[in-house]
PDB file of N, CA and C in Angstrom:
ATOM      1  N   UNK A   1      16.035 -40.212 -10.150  1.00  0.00           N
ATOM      2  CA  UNK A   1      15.346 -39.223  -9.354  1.00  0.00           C
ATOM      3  C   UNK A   1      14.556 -39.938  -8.260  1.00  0.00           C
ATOM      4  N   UNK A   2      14.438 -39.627  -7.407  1.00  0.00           N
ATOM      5  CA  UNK A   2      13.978 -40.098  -5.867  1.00  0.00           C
ATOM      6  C   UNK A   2      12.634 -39.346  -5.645  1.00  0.00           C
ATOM      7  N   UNK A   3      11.631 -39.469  -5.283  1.00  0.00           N
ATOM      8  CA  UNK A   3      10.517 -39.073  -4.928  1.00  0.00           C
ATOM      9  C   UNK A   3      10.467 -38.705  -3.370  1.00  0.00           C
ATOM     10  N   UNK A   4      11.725 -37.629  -2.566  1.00  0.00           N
ATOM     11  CA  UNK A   4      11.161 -37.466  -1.042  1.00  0.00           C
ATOM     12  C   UNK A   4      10.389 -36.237  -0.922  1.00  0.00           C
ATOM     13  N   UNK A   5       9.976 -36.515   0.353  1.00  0.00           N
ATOM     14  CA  UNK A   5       9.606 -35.088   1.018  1.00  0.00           C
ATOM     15  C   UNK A   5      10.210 -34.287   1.592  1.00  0.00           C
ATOM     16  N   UNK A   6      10.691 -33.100   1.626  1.00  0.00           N
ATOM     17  CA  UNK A   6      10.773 -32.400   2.257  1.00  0.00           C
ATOM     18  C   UNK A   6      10.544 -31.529   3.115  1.00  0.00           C
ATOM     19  N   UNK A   7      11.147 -31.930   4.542  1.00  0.00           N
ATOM     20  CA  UNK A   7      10.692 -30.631   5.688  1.00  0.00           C
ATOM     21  C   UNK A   7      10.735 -29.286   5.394  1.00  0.00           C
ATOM     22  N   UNK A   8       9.964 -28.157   5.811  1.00  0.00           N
ATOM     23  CA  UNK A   8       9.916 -27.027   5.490  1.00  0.00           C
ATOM     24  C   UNK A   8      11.286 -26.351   6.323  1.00  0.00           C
ATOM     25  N   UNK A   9      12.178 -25.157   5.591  1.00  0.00           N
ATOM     26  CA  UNK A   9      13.079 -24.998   6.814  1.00  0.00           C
ATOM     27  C   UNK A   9      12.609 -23.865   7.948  1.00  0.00           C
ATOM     28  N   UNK A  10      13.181 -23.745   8.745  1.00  0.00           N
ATOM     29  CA  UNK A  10      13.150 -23.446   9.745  1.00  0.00           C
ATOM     30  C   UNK A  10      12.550 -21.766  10.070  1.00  0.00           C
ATOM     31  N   UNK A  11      13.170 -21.376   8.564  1.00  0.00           N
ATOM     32  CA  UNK A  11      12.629 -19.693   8.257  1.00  0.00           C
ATOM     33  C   UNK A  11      11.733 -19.902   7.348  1.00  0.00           C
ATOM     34  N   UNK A  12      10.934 -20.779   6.715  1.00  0.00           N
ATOM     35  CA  UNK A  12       9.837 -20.515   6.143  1.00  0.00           C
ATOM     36  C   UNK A  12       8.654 -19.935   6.584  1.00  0.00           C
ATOM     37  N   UNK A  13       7.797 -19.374   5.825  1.00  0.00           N
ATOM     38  CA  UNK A  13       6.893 -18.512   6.215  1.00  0.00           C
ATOM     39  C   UNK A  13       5.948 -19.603   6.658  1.00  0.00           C
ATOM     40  N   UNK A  14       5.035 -19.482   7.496  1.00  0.00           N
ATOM     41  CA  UNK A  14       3.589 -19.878   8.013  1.00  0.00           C
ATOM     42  C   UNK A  14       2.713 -19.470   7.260  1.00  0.00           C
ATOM     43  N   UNK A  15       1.528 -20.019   6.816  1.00  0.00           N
ATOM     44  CA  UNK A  15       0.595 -19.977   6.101  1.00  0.00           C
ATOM     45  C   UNK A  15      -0.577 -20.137   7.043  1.00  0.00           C
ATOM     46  N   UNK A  16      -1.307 -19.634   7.774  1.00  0.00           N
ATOM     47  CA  UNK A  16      -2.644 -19.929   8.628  1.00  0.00           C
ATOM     48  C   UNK A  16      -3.462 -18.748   8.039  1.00  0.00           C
ATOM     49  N   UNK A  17      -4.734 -20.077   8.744  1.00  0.00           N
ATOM     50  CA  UNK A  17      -6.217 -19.583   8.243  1.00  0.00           C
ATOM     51  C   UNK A  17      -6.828 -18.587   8.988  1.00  0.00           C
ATOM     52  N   UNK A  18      -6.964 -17.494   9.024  1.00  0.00           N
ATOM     53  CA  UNK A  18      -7.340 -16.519   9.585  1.00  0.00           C
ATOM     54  C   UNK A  18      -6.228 -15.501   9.510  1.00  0.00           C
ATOM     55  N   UNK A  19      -5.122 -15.363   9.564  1.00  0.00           N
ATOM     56  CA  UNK A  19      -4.038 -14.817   9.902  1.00  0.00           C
ATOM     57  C   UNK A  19      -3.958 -14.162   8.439  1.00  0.00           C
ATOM     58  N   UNK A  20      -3.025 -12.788   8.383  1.00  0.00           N
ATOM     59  CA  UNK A  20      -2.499 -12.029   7.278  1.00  0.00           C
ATOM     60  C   UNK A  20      -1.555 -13.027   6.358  1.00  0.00           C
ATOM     61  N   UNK A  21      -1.865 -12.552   5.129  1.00  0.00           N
ATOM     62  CA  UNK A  21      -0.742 -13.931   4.500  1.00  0.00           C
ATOM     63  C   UNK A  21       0.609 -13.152   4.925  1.00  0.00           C
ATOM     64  N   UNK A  22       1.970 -13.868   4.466  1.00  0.00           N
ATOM     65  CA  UNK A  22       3.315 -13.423   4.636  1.00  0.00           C
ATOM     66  C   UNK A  22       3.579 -12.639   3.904  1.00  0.00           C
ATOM     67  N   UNK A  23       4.556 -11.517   4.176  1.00  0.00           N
ATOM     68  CA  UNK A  23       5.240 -10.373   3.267  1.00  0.00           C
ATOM     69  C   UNK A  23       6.102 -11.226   2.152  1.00  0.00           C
ATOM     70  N   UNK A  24       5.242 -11.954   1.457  1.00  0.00           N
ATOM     71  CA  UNK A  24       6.850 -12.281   0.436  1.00  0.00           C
ATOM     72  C   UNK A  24       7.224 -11.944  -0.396  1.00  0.00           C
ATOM     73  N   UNK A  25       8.332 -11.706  -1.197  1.00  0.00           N
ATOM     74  CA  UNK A  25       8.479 -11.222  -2.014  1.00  0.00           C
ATOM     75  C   UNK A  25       8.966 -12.657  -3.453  1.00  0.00           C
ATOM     76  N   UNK A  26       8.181 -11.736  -4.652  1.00  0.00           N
ATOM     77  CA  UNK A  26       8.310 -13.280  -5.283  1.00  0.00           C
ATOM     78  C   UNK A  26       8.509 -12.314  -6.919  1.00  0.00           C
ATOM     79  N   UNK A  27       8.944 -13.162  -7.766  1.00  0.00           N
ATOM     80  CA  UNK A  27       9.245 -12.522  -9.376  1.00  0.00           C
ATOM     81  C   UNK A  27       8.329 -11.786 -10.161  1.00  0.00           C
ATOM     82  N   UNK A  28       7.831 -11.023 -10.867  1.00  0.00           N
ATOM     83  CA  UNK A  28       6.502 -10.800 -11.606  1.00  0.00           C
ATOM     84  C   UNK A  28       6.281 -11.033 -12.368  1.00  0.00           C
ATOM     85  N   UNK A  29       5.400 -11.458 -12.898  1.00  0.00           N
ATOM     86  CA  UNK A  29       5.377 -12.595 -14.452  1.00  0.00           C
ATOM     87  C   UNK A  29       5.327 -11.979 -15.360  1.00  0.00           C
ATOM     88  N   UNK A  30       5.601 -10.440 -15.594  1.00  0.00           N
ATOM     89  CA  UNK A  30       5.603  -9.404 -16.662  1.00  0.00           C
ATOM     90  C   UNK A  30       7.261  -9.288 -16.842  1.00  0.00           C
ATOM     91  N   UNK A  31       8.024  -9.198 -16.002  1.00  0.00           N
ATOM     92  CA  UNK A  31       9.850  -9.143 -16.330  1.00  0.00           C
ATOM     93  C   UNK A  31      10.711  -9.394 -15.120  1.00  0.00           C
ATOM     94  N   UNK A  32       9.666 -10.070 -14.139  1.00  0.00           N
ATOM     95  CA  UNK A  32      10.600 -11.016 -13.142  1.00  0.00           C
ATOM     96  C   UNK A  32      11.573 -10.239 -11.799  1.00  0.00           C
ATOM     97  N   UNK A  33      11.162  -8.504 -12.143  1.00  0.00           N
ATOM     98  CA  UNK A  33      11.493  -7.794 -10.763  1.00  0.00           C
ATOM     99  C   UNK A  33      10.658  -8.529  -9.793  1.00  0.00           C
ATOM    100  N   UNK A  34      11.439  -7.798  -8.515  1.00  0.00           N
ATOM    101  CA  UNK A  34      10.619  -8.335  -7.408  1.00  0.00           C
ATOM    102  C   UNK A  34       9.358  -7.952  -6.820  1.00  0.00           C
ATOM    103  N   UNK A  35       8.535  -8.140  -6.649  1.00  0.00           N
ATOM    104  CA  UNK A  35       6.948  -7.756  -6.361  1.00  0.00           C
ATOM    105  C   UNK A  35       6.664  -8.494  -4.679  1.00  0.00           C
ATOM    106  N   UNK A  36       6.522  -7.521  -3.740  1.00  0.00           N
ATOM    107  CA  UNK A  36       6.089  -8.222  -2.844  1.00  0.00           C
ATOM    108  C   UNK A  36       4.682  -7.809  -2.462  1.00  0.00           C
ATOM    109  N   UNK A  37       4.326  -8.969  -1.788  1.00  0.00           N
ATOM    110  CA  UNK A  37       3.161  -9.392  -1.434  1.00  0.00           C
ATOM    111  C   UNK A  37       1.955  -7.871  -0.699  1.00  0.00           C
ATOM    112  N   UNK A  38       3.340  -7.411   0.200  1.00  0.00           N
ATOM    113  CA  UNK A  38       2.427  -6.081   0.648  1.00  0.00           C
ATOM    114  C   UNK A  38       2.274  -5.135   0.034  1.00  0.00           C
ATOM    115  N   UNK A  39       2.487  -5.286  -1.115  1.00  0.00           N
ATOM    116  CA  UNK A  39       2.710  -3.979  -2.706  1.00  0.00           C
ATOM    117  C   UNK A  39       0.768  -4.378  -2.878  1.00  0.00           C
ATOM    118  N   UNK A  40       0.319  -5.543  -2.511  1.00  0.00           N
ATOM    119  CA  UNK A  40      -1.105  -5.300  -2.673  1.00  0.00           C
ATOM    120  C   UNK A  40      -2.080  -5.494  -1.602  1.00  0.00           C
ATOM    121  N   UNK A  41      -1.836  -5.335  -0.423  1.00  0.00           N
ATOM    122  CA  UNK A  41      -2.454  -4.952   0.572  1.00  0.00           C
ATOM    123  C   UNK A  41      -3.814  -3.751   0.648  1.00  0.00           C
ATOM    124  N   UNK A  42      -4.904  -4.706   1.194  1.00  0.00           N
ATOM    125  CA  UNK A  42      -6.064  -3.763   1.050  1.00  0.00           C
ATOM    126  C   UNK A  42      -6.902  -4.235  -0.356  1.00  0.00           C
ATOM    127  N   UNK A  43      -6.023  -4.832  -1.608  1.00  0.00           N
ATOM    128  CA  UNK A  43      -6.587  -5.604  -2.887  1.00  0.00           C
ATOM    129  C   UNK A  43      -6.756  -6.726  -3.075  1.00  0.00           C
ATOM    130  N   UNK A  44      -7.529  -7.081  -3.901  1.00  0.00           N
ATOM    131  CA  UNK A  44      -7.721  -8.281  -3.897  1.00  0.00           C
ATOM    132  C   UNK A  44      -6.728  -9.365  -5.400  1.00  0.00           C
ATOM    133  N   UNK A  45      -5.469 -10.127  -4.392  1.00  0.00           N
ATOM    134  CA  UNK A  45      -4.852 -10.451  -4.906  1.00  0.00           C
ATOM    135  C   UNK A  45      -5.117 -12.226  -5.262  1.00  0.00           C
ATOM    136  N   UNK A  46      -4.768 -12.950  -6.362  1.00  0.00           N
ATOM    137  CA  UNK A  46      -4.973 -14.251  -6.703  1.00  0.00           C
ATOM    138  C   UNK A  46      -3.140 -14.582  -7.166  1.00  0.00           C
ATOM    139  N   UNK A  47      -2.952 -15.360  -6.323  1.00  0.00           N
ATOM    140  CA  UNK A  47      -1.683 -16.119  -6.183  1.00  0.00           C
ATOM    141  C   UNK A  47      -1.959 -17.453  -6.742  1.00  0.00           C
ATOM    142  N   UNK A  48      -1.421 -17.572  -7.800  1.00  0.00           N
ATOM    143  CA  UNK A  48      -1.188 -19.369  -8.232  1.00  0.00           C
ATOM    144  C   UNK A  48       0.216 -19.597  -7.792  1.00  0.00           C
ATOM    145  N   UNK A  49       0.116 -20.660  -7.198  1.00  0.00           N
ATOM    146  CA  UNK A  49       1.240 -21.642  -6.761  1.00  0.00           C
ATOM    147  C   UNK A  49       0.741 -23.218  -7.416  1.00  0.00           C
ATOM    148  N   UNK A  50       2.532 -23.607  -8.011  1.00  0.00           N
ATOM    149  CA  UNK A  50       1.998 -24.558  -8.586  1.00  0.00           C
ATOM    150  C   UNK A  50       3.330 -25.431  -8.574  1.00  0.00           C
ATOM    151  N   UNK A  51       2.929 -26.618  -8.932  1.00  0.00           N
ATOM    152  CA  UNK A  51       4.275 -27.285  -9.387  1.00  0.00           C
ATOM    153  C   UNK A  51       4.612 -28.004 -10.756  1.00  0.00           C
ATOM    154  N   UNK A  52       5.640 -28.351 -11.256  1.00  0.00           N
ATOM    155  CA  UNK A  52       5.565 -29.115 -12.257  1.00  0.00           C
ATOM    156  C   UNK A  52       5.955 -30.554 -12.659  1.00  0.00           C
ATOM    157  N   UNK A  53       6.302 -31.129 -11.468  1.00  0.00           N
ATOM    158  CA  UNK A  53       6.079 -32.536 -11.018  1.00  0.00           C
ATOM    159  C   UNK A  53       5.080 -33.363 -12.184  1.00  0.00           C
TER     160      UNK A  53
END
C-alpha cells in the first residue's frame, strides 16, 4: 500500500467559510437510504466525517 495524495476531482464540491455548505447527498446511518444535506436546511445539523486510515 502506498501512502499518496490525492487531487480533489474536478466535480467535487467546495467547502468555504462563510458560504452555504453543498447539497450532498450521503447514506443514513439508520438503513443507508439517501439523505441529502438540504433535507435539513434551516436545522441544526452535525456531520462527522472521518477516516479510517
Amino acid at each position: 500500500m502506498t501512502d499518496t495524495l490525492q487531487e480533489p476531482s474536478a466535480n467535487a464540491p467546495r467547502i468555504e467559510l462563510g458560504q452555504p455548505f453543498p447539497n450532498l447527498v450521503l447514506p443514513a446511518v439508520e438503513d443507508g437510504s439517501p439523505r441529502s444535506v438540504a433535507d435539513f436546511r434551516g436545522q441544526k445539523l452535525a456531520l462527522h466525517v472521518f477516516a479510517s486510515w
